[in-house]
C-alpha atoms as a PDB file:
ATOM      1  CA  UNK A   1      56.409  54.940 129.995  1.00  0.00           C
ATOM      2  CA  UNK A   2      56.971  51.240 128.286  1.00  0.00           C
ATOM      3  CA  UNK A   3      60.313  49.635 129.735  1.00  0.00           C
ATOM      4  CA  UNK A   4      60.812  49.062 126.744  1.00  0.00           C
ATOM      5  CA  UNK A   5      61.658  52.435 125.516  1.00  0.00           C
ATOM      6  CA  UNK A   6      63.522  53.379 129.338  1.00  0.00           C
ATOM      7  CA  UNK A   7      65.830  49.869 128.809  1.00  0.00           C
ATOM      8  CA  UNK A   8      66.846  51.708 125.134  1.00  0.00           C
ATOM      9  CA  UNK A   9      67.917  54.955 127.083  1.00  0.00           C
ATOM     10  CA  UNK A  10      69.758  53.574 129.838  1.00  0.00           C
ATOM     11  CA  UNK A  11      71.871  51.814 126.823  1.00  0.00           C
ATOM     12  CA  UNK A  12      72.193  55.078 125.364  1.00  0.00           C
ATOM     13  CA  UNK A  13      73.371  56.656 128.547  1.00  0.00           C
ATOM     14  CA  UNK A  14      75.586  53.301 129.496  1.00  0.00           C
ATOM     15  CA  UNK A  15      77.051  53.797 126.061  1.00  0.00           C
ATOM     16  CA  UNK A  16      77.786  57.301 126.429  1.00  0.00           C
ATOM     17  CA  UNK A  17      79.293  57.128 129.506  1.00  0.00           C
ATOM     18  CA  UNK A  18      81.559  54.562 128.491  1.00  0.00           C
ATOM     19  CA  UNK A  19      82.875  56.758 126.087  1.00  0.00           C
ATOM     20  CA  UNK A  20      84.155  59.378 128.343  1.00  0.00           C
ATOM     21  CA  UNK A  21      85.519  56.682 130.567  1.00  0.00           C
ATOM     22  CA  UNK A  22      87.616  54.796 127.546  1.00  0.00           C
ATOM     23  CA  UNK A  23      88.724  58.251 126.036  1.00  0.00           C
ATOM     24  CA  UNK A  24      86.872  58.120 122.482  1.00  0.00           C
ATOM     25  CA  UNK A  25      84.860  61.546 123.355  1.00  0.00           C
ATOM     26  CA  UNK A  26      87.756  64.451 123.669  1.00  0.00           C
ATOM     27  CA  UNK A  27      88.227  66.461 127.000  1.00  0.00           C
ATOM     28  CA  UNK A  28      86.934  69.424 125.705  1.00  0.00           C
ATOM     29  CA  UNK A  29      83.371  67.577 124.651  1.00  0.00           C
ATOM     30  CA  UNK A  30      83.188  65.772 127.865  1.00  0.00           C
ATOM     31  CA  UNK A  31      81.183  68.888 129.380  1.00  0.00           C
ATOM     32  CA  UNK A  32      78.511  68.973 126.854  1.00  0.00           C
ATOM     33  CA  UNK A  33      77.762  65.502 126.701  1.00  0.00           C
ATOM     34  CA  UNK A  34      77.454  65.164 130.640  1.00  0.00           C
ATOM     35  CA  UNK A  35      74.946  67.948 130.138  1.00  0.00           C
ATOM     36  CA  UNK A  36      72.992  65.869 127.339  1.00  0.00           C
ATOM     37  CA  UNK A  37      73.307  62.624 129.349  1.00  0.00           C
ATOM     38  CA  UNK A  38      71.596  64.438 132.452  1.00  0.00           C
ATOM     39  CA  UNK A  39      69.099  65.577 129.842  1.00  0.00           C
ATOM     40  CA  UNK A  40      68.053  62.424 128.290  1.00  0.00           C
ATOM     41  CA  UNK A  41      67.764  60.832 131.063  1.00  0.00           C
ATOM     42  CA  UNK A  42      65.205  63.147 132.747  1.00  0.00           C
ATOM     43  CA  UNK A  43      62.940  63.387 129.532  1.00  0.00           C
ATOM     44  CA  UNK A  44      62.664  59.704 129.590  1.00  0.00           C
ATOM     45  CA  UNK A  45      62.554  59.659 133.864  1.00  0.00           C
ATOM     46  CA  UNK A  46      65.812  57.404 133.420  1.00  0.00           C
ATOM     47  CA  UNK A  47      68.326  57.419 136.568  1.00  0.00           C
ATOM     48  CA  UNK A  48      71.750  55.671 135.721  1.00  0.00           C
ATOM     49  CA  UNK A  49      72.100  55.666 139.509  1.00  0.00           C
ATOM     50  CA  UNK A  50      69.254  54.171 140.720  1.00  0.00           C
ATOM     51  CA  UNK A  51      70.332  50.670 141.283  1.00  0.00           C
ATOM     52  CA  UNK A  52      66.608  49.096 141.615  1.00  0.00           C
ATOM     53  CA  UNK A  53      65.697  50.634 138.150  1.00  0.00           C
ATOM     54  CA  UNK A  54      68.924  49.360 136.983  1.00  0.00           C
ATOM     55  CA  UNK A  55      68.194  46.053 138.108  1.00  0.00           C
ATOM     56  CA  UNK A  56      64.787  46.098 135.832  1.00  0.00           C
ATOM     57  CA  UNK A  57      66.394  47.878 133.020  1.00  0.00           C
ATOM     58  CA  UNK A  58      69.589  46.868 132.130  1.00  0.00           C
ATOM     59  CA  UNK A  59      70.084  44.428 129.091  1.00  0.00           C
ATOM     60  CA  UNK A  60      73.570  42.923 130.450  1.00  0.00           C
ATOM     61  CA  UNK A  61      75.493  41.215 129.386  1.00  0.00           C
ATOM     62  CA  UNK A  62      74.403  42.520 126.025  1.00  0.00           C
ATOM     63  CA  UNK A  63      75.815  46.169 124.984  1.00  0.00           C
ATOM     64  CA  UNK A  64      74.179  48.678 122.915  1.00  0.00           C
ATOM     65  CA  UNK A  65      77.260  48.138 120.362  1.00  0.00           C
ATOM     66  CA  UNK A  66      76.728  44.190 119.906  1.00  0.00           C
ATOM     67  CA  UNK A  67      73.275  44.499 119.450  1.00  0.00           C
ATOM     68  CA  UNK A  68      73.843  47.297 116.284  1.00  0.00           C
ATOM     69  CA  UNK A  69      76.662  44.639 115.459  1.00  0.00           C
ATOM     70  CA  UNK A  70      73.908  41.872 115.295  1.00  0.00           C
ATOM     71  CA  UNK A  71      71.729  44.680 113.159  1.00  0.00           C
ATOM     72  CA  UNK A  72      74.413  45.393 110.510  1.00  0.00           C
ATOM     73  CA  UNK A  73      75.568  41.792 110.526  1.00  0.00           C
ATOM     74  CA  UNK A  74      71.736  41.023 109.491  1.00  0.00           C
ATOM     75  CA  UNK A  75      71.117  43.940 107.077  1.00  0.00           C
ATOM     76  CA  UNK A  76      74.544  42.837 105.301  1.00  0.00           C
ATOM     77  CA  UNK A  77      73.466  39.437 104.986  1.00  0.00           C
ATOM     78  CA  UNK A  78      69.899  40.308 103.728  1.00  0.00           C
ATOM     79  CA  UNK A  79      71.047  42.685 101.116  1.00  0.00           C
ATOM     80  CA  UNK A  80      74.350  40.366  99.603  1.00  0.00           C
ATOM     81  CA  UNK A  81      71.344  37.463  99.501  1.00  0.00           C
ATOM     82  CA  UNK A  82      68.983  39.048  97.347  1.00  0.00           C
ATOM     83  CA  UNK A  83      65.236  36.950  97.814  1.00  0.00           C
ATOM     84  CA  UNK A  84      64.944  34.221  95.021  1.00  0.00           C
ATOM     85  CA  UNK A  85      61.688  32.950  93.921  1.00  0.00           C
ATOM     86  CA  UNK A  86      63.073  29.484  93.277  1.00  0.00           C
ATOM     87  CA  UNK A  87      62.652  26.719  96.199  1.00  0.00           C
ATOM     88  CA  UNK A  88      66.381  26.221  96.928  1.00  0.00           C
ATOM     89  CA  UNK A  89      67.332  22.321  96.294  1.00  0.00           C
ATOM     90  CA  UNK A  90      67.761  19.728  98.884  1.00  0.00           C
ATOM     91  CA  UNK A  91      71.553  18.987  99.871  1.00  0.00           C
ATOM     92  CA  UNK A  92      72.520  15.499  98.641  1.00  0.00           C
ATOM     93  CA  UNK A  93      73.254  12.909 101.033  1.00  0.00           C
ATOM     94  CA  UNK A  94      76.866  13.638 101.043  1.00  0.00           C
ATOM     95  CA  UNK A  95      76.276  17.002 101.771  1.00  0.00           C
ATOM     96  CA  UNK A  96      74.692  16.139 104.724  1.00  0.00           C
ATOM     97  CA  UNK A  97      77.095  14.214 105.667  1.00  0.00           C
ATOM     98  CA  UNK A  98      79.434  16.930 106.007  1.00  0.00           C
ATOM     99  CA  UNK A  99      77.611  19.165 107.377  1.00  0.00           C
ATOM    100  CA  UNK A 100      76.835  16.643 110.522  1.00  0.00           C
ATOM    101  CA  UNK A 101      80.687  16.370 110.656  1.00  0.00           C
ATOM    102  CA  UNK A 102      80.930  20.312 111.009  1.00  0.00           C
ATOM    103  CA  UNK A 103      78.344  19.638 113.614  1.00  0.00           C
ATOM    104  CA  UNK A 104      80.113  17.165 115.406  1.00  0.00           C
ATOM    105  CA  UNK A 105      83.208  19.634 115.151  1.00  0.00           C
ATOM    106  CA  UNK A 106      81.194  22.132 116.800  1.00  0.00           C
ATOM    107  CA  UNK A 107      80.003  20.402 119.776  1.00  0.00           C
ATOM    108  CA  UNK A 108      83.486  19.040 120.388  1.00  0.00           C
ATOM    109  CA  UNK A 109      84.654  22.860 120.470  1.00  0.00           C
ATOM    110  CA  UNK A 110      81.696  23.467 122.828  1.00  0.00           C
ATOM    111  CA  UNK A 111      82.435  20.906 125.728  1.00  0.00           C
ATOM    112  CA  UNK A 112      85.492  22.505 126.026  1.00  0.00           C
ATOM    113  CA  UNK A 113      84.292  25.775 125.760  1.00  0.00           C
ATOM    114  CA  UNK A 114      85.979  27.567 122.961  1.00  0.00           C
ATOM    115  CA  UNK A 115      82.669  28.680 121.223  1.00  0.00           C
ATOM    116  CA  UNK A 116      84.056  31.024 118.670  1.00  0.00           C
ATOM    117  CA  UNK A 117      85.423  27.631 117.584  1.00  0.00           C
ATOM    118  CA  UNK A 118      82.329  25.999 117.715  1.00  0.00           C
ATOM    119  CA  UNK A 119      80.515  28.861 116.074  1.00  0.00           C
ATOM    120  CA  UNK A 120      82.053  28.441 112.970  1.00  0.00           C
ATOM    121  CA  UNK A 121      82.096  25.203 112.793  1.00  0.00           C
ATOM    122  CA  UNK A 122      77.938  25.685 112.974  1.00  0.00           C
ATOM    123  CA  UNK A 123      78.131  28.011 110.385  1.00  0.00           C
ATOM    124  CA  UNK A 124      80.079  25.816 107.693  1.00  0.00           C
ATOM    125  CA  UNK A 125      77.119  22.864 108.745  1.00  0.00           C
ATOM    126  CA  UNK A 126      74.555  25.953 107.750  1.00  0.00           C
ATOM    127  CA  UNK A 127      76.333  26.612 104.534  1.00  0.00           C
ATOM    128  CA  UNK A 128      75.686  22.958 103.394  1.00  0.00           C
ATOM    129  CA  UNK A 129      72.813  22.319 104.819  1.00  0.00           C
ATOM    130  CA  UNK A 130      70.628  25.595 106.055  1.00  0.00           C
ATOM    131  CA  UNK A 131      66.939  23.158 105.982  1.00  0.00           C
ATOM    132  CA  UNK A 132      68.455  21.989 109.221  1.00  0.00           C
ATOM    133  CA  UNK A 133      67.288  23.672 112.351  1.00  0.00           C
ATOM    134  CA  UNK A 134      69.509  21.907 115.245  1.00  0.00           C
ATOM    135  CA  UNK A 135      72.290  24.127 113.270  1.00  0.00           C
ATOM    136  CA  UNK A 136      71.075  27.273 114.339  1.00  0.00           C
ATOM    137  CA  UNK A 137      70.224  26.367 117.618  1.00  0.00           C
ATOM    138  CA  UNK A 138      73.176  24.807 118.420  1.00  0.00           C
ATOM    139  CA  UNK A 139      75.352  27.914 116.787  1.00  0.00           C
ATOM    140  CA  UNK A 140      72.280  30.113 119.078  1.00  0.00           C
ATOM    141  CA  UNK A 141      73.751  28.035 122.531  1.00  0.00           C
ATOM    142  CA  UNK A 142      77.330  29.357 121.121  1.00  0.00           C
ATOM    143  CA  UNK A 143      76.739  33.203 121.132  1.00  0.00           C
ATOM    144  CA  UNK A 144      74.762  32.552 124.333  1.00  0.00           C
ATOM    145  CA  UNK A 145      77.099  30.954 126.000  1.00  0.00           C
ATOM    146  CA  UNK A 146      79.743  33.292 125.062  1.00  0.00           C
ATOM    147  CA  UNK A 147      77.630  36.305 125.957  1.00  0.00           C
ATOM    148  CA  UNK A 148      76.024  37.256 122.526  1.00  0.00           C
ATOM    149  CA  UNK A 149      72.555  36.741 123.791  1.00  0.00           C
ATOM    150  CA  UNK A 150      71.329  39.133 120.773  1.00  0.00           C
ATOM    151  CA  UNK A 151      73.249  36.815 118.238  1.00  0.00           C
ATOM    152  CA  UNK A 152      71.405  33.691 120.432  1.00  0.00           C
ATOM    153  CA  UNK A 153      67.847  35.107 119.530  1.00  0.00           C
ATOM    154  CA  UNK A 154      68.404  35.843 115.662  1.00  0.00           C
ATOM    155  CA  UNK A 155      69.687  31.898 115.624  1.00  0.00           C
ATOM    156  CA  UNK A 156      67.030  30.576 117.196  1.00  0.00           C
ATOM    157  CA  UNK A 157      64.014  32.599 115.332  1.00  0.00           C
ATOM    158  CA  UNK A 158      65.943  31.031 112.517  1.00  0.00           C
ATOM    159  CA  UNK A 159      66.046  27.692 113.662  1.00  0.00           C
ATOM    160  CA  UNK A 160      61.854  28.266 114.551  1.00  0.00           C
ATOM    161  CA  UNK A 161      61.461  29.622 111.136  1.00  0.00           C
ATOM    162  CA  UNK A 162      63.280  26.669 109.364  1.00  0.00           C
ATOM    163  CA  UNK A 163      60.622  24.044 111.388  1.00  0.00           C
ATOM    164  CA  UNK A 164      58.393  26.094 113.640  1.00  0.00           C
ATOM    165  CA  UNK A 165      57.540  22.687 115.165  1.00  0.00           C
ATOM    166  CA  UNK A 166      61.566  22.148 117.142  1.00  0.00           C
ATOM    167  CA  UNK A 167      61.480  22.716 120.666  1.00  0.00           C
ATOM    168  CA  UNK A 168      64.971  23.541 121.537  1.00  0.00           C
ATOM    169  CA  UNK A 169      65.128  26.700 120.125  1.00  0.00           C
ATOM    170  CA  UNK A 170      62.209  27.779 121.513  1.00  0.00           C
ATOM    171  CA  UNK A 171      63.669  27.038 124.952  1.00  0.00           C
ATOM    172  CA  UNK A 172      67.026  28.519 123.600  1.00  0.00           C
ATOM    173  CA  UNK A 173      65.412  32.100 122.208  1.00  0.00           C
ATOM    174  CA  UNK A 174      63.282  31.946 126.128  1.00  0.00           C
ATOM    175  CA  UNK A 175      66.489  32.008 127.577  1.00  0.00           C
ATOM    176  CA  UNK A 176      68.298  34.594 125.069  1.00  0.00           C
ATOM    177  CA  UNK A 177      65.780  36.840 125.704  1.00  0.00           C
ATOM    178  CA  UNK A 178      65.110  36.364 129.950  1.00  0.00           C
ATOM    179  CA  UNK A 179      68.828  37.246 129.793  1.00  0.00           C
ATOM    180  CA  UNK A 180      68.263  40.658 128.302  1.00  0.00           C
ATOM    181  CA  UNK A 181      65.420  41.374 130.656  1.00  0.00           C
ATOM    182  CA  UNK A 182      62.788  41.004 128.037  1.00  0.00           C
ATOM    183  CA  UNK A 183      60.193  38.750 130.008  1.00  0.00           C
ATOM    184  CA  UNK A 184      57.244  38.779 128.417  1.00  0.00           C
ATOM    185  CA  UNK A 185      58.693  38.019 124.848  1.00  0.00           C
ATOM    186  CA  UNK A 186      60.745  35.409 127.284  1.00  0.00           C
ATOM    187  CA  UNK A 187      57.114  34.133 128.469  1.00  0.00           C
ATOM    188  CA  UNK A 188      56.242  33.703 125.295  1.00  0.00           C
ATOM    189  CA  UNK A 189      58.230  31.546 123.716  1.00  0.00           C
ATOM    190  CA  UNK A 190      58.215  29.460 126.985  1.00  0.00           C
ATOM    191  CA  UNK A 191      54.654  29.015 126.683  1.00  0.00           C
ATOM    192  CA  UNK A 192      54.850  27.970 123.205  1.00  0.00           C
ATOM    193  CA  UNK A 193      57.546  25.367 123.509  1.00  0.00           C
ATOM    194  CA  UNK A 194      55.381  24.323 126.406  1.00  0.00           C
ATOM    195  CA  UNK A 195      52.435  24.008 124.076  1.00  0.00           C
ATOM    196  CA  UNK A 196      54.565  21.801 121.690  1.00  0.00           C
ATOM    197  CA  UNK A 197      56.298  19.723 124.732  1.00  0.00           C
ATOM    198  CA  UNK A 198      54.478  19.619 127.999  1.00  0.00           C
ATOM    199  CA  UNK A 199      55.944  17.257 129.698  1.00  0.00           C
ATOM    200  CA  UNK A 200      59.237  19.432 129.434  1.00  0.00           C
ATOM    201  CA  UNK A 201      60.577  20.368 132.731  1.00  0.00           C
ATOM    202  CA  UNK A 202      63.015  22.869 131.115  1.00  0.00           C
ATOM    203  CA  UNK A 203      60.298  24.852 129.209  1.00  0.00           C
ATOM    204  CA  UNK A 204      57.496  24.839 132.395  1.00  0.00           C
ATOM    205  CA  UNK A 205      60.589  26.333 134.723  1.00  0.00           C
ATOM    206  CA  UNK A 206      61.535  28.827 132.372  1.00  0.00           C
ATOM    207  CA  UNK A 207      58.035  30.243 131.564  1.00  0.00           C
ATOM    208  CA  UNK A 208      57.149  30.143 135.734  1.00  0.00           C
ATOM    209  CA  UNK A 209      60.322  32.205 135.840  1.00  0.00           C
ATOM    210  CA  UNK A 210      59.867  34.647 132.845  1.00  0.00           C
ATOM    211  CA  UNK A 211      55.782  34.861 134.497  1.00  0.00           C
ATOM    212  CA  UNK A 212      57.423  35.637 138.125  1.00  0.00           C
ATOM    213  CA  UNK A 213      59.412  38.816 136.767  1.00  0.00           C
ATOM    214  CA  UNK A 214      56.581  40.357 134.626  1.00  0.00           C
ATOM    215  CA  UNK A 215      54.553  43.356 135.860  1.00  0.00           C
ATOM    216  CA  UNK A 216      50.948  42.530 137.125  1.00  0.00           C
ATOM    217  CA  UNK A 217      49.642  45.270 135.214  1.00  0.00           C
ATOM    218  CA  UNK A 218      51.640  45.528 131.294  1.00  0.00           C
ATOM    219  CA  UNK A 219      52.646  48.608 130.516  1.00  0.00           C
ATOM    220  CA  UNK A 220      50.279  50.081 133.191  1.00  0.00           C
ATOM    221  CA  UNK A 221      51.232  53.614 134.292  1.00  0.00           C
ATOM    222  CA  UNK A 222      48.194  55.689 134.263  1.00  0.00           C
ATOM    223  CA  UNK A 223      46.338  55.973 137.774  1.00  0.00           C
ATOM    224  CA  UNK A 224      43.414  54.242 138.942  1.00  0.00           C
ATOM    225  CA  UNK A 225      39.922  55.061 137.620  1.00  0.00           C
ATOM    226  CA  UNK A 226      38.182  57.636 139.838  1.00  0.00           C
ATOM    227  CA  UNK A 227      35.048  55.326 140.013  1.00  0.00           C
ATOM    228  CA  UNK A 228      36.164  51.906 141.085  1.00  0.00           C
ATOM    229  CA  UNK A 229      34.798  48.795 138.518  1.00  0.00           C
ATOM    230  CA  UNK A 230      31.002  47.580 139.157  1.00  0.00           C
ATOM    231  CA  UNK A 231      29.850  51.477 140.938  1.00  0.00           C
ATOM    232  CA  UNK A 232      27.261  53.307 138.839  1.00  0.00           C
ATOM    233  CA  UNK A 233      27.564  57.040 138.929  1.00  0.00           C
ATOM    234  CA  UNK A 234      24.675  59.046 140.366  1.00  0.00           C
ATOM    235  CA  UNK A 235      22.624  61.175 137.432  1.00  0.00           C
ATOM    236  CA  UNK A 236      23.752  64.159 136.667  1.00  0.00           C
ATOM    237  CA  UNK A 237      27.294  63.421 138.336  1.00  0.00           C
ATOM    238  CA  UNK A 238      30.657  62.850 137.190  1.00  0.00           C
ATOM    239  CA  UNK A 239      31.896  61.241 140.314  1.00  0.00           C
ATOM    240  CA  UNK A 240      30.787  57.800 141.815  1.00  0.00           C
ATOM    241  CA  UNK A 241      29.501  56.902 145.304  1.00  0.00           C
ATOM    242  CA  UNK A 242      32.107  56.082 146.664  1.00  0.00           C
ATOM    243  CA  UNK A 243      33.929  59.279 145.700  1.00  0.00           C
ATOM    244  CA  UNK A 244      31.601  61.096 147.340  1.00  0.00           C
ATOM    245  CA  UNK A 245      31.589  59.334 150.574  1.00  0.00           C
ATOM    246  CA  UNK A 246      35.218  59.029 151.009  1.00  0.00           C
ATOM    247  CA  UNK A 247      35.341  62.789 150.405  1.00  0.00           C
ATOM    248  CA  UNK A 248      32.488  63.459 153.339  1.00  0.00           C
ATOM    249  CA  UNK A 249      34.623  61.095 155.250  1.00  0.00           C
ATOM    250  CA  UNK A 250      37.155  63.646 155.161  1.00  0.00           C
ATOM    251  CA  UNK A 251      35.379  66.242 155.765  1.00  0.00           C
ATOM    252  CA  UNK A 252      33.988  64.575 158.774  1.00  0.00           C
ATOM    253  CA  UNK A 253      37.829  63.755 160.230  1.00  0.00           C
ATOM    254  CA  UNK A 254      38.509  67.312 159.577  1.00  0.00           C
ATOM    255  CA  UNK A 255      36.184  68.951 161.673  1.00  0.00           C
ATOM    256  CA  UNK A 256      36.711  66.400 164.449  1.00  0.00           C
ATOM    257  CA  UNK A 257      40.735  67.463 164.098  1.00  0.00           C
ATOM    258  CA  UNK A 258      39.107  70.852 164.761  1.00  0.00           C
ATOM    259  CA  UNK A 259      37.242  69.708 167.895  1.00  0.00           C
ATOM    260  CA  UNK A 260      33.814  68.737 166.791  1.00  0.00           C
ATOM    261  CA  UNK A 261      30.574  70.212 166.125  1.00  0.00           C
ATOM    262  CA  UNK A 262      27.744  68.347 168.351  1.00  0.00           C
ATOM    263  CA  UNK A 263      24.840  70.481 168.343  1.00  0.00           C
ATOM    264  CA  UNK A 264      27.232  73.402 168.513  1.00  0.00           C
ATOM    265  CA  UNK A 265      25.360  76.953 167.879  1.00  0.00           C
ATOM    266  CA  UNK A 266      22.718  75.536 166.658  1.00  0.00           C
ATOM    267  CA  UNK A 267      24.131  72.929 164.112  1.00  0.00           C
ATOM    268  CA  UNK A 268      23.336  69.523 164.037  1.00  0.00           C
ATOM    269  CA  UNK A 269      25.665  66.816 165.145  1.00  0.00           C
ATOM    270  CA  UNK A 270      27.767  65.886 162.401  1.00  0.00           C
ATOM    271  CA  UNK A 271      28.008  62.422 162.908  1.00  0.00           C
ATOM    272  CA  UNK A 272      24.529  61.793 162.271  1.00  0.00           C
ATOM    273  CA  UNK A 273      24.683  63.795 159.060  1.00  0.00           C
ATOM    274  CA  UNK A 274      26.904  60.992 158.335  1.00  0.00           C
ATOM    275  CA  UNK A 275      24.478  58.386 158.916  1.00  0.00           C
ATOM    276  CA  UNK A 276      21.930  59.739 157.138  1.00  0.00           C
ATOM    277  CA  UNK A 277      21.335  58.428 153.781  1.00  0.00           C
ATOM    278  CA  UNK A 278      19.474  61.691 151.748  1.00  0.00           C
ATOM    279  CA  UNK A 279      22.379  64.003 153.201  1.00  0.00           C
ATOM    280  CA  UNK A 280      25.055  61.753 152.264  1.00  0.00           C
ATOM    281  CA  UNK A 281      23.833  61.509 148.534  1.00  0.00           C
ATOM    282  CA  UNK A 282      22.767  65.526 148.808  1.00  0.00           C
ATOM    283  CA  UNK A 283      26.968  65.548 149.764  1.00  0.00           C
ATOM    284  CA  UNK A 284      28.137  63.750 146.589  1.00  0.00           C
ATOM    285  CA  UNK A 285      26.148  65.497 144.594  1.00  0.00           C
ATOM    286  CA  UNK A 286      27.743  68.842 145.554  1.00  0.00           C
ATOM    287  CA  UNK A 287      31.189  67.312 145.452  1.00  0.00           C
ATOM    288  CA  UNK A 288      30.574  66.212 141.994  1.00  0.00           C
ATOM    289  CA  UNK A 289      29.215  69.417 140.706  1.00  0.00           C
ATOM    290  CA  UNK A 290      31.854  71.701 141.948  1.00  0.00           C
ATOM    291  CA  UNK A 291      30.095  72.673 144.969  1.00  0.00           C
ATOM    292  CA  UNK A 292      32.542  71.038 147.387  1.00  0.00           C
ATOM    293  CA  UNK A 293      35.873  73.079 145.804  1.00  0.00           C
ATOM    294  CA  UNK A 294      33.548  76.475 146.235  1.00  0.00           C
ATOM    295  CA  UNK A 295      32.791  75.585 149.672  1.00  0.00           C
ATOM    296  CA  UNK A 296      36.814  75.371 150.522  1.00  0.00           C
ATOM    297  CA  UNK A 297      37.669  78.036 149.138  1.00  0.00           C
ATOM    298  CA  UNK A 298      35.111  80.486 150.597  1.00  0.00           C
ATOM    299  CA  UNK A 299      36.908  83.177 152.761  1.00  0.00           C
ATOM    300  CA  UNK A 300      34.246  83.051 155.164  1.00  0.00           C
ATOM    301  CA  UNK A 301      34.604  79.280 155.935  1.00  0.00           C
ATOM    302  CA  UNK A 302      38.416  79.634 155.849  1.00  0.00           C
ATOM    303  CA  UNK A 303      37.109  82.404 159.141  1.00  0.00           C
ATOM    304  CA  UNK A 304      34.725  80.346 161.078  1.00  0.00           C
ATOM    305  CA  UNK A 305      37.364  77.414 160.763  1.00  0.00           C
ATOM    306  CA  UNK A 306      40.373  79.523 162.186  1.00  0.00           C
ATOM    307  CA  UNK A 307      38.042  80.832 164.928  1.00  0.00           C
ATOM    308  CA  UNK A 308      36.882  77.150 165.438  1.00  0.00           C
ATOM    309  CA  UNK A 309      40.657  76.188 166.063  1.00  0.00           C
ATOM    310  CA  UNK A 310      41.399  79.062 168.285  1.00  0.00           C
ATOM    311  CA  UNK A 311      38.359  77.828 170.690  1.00  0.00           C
ATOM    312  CA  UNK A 312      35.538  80.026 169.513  1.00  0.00           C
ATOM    313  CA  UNK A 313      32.176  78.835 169.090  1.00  0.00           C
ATOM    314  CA  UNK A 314      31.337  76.976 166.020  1.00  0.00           C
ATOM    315  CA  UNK A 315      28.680  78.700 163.494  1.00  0.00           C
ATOM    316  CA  UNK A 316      25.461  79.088 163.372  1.00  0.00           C
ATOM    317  CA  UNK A 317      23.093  77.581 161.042  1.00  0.00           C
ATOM    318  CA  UNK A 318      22.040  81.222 160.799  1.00  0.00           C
ATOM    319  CA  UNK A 319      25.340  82.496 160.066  1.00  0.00           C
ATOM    320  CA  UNK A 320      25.894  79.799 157.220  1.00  0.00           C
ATOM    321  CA  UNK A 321      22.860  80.959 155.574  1.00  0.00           C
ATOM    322  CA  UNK A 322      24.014  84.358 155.263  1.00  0.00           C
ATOM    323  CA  UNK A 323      26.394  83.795 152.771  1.00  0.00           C
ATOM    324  CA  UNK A 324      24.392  84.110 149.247  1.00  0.00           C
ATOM    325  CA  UNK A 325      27.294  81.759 148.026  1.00  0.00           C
ATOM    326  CA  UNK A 326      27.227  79.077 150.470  1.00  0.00           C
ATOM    327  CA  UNK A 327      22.986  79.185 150.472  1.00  0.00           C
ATOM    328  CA  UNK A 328      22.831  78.197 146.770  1.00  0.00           C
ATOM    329  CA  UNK A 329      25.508  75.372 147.056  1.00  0.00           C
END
């Protein structure tokens, strides 16, 4: 299952929980939703209480409330400013100059850290002047440094959007988003600010850092392939070589658990079977046609392998070929 999808629950749960704890869900509701938290979280395999898959999950310092905040914040802003189809016109130089002064303002308010302070300051600057994109990423190090990493990203796809070519807020969204555990979006805007600056030591460290936390397989969950890469099944099989062979190999350190065969009532020894090459491929052919599952579960081998473990003699080769079932294998 994507992290992605797991990192949403474990808000949901986190969220959830919190309400019990602060008192917004009423006593008598508290039951039911422990019952749906349990729930949730085993559909989506999602343990609140396992601390390593907390570690790779959880968004904090971002909540699942801020982040609808950001969401409604956004919508509310896209649907007051309807889309125009005329090219907005350039601030005048005055305009500019104020808006450089709200700057100013803002960084001021940053160095001594009141940053809802220096967040609006940013935001009069983008009023006059929104072609600038050092406004948004300075009003993106704001929310971040405050906490808002959400708030951080939105400013600084804004600031990319405004002139894709500005550095900064590439290494300002990297950072945003490494925060909330999203790495490989993280990697990638490392990489591209690296693309655009390469001699930046700021960009290289973040993207080795973002690399260093992502999976080596994305998203990768399945098991391995039953035939490993580069081995070519036999004809007529659905299993590869070296299925067959590992599955003889078993077979082999079974009966030696069971105290060996050598030459025992007229079979032959059982190592050598191993070494030869026709009754090794004559083996994974009948393990990949179903043979090897019939053989198991035979009754009568399931006999002559309790009898072998109680000391009796091991079976004949005339004996084997008794059984209609185990002759046509």
């Amino acid at each position: 299952m994507a992290d992605k999808k797991q990192q949403l629950v474990l808000s949901i749960i986190d969220f959830l929980n919190q309400s019990i704890d602060d008192g917004t869900v009423k006593q008598d509701d508290r039951e039911g939703l422990e019952v749906a938290i349990q729930c949730i979280g085993e559909a989506f395999g999602v343990d609140p209480s396992d601390d390593k898959q907390r570690q790779r999950l959880d968004i904090k310092p971002a909540k699942l409330q801020t982040i609808f905040d950001v969401f409604l914040k956004t919508r509310d802003k896209v649907v007051s400013s309807p889309a125009s189809t005329s090219t907005p016109s350039a601030p005048s130089a005055e305009t500019k100059a104020k808006a450089e002064k709200h700057k100013q303002t803002g960084n001021t308010h940053m160095t001594v850290k009141k940053y809802d302070d220096a967040i609006d300051a940013y935001t009069k600057a983008i009023a006059l002047d929104s072609a600038n994109p050092v406004y948004y990423s300075n009003r993106a190090a704001a929310y971040a440094s405050k906490g808002d990493h959400a708030s951080a990203i939105l400013d600084s796809e804004k600031a990319i959007e405004v002139d894709p070519k500005f550095v900064k807020a590439y290494s300002r969204l990297g950072h945003a988003q490494y925060t909330l555990g999203d790495y490989k979006a993280a990697a990638a805007a490392f990489k591209k600010g690296v693309e655009l600056d390469p001699t930046n030591a700021n960009l290289k460290s973040g993207l080795q850092n973002a690399m260093d936390r992502l999976p080596s397989e994305d998203d990768d969950d399945g098991p391995p392939p039953l035939v490993p890469e580069g081995d070519i099944p036999l004809s007529n099989s659905r299993a590869g070589p070296g299925a067959g062979a590992a599955g003889l190999g078993g077979m082999a350190d079974m009966f030696r658990n069971m105290g060996g065969m050598g030459g025992a009532g007229g079979m032959p020894d059982l190592a050598s079977l191993m070494n030869n090459p026709m009754m090794m491929q004559m083996a994974q052919q009948m393990m990949a046609n179903g043979g090897m599952e019939r053989l198991m579960s035979n009754p009568n081998v399931a006999n002559m392998m309790n009898r072998m473990q109680s000391g009796g003699a091991a079976p004949s080769m005339e004996e084997l070929m008794a059984d209609p079932e185990l002759r046509n294998l």
